[in-house]
Protein backbone atom coordinates (compact mmCIF):
# COMPACT_ATOMS: atom_id res chain seq x y z
CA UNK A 1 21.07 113.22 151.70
CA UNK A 2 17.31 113.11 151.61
CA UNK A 3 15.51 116.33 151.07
CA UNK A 4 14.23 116.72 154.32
CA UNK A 5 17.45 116.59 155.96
CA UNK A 6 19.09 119.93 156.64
CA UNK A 7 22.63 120.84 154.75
CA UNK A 8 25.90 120.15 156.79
CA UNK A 9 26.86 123.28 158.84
CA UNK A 10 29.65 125.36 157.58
CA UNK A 11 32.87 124.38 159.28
CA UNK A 12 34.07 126.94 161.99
CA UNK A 13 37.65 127.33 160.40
CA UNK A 14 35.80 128.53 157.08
CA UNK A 15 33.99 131.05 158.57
CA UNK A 16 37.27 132.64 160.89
CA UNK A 17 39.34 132.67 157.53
CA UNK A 18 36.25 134.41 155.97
CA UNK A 19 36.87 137.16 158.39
CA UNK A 20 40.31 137.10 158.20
CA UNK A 21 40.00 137.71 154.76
CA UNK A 22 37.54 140.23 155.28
CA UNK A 23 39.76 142.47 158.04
CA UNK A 24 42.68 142.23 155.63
CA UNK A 25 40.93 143.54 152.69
CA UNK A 26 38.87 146.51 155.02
CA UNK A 27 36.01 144.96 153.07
CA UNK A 28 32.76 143.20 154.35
CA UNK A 29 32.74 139.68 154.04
CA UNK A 30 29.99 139.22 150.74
CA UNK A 31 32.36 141.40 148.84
CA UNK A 32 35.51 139.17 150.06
CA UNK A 33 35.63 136.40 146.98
CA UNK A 34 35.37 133.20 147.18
CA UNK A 35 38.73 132.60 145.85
CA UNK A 36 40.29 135.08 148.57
CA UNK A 37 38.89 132.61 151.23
CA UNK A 38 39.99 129.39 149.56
CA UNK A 39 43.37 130.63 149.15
CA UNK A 40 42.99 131.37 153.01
CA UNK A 41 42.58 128.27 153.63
CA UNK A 42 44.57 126.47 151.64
CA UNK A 43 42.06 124.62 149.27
CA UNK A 44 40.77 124.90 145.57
CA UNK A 45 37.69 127.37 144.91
CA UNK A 46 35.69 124.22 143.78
CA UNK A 47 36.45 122.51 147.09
CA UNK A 48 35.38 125.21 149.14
CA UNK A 49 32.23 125.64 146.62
CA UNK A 50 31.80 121.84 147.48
CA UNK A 51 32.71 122.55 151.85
CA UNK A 52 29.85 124.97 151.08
CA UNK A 53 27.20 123.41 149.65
CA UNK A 54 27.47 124.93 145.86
CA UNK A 55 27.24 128.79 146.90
CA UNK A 56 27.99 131.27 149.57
CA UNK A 57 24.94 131.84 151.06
CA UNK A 58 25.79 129.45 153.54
CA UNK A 59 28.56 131.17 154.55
CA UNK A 60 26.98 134.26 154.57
CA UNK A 61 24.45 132.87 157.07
CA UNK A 62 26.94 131.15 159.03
CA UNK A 63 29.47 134.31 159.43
CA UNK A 64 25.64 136.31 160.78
CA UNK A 65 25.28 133.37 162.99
CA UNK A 66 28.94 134.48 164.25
CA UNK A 67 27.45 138.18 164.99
CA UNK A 68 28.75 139.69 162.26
CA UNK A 69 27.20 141.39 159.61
CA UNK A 70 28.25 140.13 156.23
CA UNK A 71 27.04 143.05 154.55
CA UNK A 72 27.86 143.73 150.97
CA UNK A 73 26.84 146.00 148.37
CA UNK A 74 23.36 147.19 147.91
CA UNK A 75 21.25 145.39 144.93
CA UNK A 76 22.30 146.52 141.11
CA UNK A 77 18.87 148.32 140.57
CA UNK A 78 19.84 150.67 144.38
CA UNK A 79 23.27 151.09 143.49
CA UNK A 80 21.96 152.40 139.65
CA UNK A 81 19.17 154.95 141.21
CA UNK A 82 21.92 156.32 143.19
CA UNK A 83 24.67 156.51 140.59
CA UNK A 84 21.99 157.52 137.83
CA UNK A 85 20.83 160.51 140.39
CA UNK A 86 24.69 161.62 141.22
CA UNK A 87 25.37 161.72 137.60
CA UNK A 88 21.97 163.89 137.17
CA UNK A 89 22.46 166.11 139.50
CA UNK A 90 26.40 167.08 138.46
CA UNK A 91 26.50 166.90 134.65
CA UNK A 92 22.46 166.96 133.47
CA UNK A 93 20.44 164.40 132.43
CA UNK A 94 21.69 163.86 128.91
CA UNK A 95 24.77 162.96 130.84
CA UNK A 96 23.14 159.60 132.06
CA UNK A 97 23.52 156.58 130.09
CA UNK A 98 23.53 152.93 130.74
CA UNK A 99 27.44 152.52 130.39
CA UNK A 100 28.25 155.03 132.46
CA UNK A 101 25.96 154.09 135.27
CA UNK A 102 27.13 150.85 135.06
CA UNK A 103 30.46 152.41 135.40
CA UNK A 104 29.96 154.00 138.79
CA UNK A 105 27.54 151.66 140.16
CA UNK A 106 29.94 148.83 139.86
CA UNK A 107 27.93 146.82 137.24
CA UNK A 108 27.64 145.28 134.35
CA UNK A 109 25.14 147.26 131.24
CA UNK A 110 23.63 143.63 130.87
CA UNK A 111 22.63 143.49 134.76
CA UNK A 112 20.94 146.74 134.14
CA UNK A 113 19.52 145.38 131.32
CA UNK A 114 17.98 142.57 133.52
CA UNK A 115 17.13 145.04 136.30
CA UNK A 116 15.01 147.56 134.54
CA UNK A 117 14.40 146.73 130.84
CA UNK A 118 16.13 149.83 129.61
CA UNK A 119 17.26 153.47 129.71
CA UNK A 120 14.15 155.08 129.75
CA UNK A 121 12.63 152.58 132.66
CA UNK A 122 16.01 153.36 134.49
CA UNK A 123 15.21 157.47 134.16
CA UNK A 124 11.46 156.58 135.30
CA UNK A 125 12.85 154.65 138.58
CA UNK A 126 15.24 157.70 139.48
CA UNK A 127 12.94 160.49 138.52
CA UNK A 128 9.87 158.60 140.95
CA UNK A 129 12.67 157.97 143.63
CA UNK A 130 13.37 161.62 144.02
CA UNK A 131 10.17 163.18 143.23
CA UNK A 132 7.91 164.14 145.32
CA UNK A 133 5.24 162.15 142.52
CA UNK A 134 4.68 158.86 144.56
CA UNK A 135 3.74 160.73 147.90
CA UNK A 136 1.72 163.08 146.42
CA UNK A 137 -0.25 160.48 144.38
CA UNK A 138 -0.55 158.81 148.20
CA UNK A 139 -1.96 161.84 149.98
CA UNK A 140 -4.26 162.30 147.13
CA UNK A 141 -5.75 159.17 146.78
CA UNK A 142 -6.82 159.22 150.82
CA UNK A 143 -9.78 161.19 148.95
CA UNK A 144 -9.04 163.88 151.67
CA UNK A 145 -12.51 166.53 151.96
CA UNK A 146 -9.86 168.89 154.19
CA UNK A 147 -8.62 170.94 150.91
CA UNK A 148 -6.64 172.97 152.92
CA UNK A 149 -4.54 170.49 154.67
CA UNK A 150 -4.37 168.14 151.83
CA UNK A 151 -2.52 171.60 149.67
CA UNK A 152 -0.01 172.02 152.26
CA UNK A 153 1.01 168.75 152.65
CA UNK A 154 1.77 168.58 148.68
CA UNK A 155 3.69 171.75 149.23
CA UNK A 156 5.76 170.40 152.40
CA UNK A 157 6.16 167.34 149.93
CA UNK A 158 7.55 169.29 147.01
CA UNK A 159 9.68 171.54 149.07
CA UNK A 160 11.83 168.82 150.32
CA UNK A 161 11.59 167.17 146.85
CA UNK A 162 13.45 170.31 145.37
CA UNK A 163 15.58 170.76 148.00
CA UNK A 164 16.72 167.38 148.42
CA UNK A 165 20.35 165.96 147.63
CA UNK A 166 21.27 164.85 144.79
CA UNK A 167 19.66 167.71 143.23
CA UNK A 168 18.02 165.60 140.44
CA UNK A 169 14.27 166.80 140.34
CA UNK A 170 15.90 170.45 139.90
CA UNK A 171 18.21 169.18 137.08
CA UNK A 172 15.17 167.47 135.34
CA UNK A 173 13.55 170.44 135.41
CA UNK A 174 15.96 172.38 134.36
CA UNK A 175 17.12 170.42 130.94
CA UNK A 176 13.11 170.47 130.42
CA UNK A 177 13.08 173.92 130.49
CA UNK A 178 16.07 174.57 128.24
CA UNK A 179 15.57 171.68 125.54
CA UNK A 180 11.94 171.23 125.65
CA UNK A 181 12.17 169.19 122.03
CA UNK A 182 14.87 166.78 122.70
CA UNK A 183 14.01 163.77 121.67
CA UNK A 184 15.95 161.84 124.51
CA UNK A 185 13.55 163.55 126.72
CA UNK A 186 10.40 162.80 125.29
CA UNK A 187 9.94 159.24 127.18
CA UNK A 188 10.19 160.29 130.69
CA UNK A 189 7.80 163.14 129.39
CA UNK A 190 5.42 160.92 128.16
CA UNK A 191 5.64 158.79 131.37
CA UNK A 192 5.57 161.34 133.90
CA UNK A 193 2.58 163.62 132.71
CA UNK A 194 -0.04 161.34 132.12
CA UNK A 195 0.70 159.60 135.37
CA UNK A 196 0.58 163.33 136.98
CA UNK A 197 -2.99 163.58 136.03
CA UNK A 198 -4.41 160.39 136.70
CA UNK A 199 -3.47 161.09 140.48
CA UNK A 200 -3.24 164.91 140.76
CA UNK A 201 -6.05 165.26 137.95
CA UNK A 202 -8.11 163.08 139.23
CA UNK A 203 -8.64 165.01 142.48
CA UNK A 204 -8.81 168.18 140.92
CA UNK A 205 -11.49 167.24 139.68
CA UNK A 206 -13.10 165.62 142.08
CA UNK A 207 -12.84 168.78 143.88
CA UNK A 208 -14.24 171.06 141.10
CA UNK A 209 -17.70 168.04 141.10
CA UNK A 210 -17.37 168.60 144.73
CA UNK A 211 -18.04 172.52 144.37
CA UNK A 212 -14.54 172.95 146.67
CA UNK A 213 -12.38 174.61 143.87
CA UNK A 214 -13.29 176.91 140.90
CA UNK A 215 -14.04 175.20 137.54
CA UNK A 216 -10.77 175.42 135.77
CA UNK A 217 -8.43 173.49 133.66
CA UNK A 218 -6.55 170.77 135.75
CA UNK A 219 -3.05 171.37 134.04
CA UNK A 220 -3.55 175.25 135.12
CA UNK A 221 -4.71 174.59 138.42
CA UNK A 222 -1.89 171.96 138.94
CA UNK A 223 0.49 174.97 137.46
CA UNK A 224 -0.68 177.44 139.64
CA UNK A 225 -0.33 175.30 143.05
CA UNK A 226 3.13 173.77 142.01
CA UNK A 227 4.70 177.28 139.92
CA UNK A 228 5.47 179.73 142.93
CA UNK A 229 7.22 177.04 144.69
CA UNK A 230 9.34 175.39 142.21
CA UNK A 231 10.42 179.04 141.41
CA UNK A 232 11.14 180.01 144.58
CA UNK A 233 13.20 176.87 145.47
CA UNK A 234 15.13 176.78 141.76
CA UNK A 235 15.88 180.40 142.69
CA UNK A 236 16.91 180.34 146.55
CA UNK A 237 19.86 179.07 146.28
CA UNK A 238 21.12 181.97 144.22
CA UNK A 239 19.06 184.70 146.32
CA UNK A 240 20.53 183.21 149.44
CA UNK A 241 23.96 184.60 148.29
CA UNK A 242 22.81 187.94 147.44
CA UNK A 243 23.13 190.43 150.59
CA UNK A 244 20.69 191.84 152.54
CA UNK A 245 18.23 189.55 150.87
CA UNK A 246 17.19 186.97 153.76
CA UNK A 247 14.88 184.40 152.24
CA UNK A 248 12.11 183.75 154.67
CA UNK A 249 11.87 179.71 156.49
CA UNK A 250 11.11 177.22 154.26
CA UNK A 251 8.04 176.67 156.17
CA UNK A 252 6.98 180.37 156.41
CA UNK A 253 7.48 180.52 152.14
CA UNK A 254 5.37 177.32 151.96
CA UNK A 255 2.48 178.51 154.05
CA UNK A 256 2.48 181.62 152.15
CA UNK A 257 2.06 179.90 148.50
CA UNK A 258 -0.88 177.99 150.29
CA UNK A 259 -2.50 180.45 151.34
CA UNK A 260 -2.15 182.68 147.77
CA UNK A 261 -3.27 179.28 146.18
CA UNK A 262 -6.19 178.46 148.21
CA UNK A 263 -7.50 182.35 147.61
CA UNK A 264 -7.29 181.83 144.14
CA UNK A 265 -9.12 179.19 143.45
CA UNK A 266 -11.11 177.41 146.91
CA UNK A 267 -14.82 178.26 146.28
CA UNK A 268 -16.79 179.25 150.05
């Protein structure tokens, strides 16, 4: 076959015992293996490798083409944010390593070798997937001149950040909090807070050359917007069981931390 001719469809009785297969199982068709089908049929795996062209793409397509969705699981590095933020969020973050991740996502510890170069590149992906970091760093960098719009979206950002499930930014901050030293800690430390003030710094203090906020130190400027917040939220879920304590909207509690912030430290 030259290369400009187009590989031979895949025959219709190969795709029907794919489904087959497939409805037996309760599973989609790209987790069905190959084997599973060929047995279906009645042929050797390499002859049905061969019927398809060396792979199972083909089929794939072909079963779409049939209106079905092959589906299949989600890539290694999706399926290893998720299990690596379950496992955060239930047993801490010293709970999380690369053999037990690979454990729940389904995986092999060499495919998350090959998918993020390590534990500590694996902690950065979850921690930016379920921080609030990335969308802040967005709204920032619009170069906004509206301070006080541009502080309550951060807080609207953060507020679903902390509140979010898995609870994983909570349990980072948490095992920060109680084992500031630990050494296991130290590279998502080292990764998170200089990237924190090259975008949150860097409009800080653009604002403080702009004459919009008072002259102060960006890490406690950046503590005293974020602080009241992340306290409140860490804590509501406890003061939300205590009786006649109502917690006010999340909205209402955000508005009023903007406010307190931009009083503090907006110049006229």
């Amino acid at each position: 076959m030259s290369n400009s001719e187009s590989p031979a469809p895949v025959p219709s009785e190969l795709v029907q015992a794919a489904l087959r297969v497939a409805r037996k199982r309760k599973a989609a068709v790209a987790d069905v293996p190959l084997q599973a089908i060929a047995l279906e049929v009645g042929i050797s795996r390499s002859t049905l490798l061969r019927r398809l062209g060396g792979g199972r793409q083909a089929l794939d397509e072909a079963v779409r083409a049939a209106g079905v969705d092959p589906g299949g699981q989600k890539p290694v590095r999706e399926r290893a944010i998720e299990a690596g933020a379950a496992l955060i969020s239930s047993h801490g973050l010293a709970s999380v390593s690369l053999e037990r991740v690979a454990a729940a996502a389904q995986c092999s510890v060499h495919s998350l070798y090959a998918a993020f170069g390590g534990r500590d590149e694996m902690l950065q992906a979850i921690f930016l997937r379920y921080s609030p970091l990335v969308d802040v760093e967005a709204v920032v960098a619009a170069q906004p001149e509206d301070l006080d719009s541009t502080v309550r979206k951060i807080y609207a950002l953060l507020a679903t950040a902390l509140q979010r499930e898995p609870r994983v930014l909570p349990a980072i901050l948490a095992e920060f909090l109680a084992r500031p030293q630990d050494e296991t800690l130290q590279p998502l430390v080292q990764y998170v807070y200089p990237r924190l003030f090259a975008g949150v710094g860097k409009w800080l203090t653009a604002e403080i050359a702009a004459g919009r906020i008072r002259d102060l130190p960006p890490l406690l400027i950046i503590q005293q917007l974020s602080s009241p917040l992340v306290m409140h939220l860490l804590l509501r879920p406890i003061t939300q069981q205590v009786p006649d304590l109502p917690a006010p909207p999340i909205e209402e509690v955000c508005d009023t931390f903007a406010d307190a912030f931009l009083r503090a430290v907006a110049l006229p």
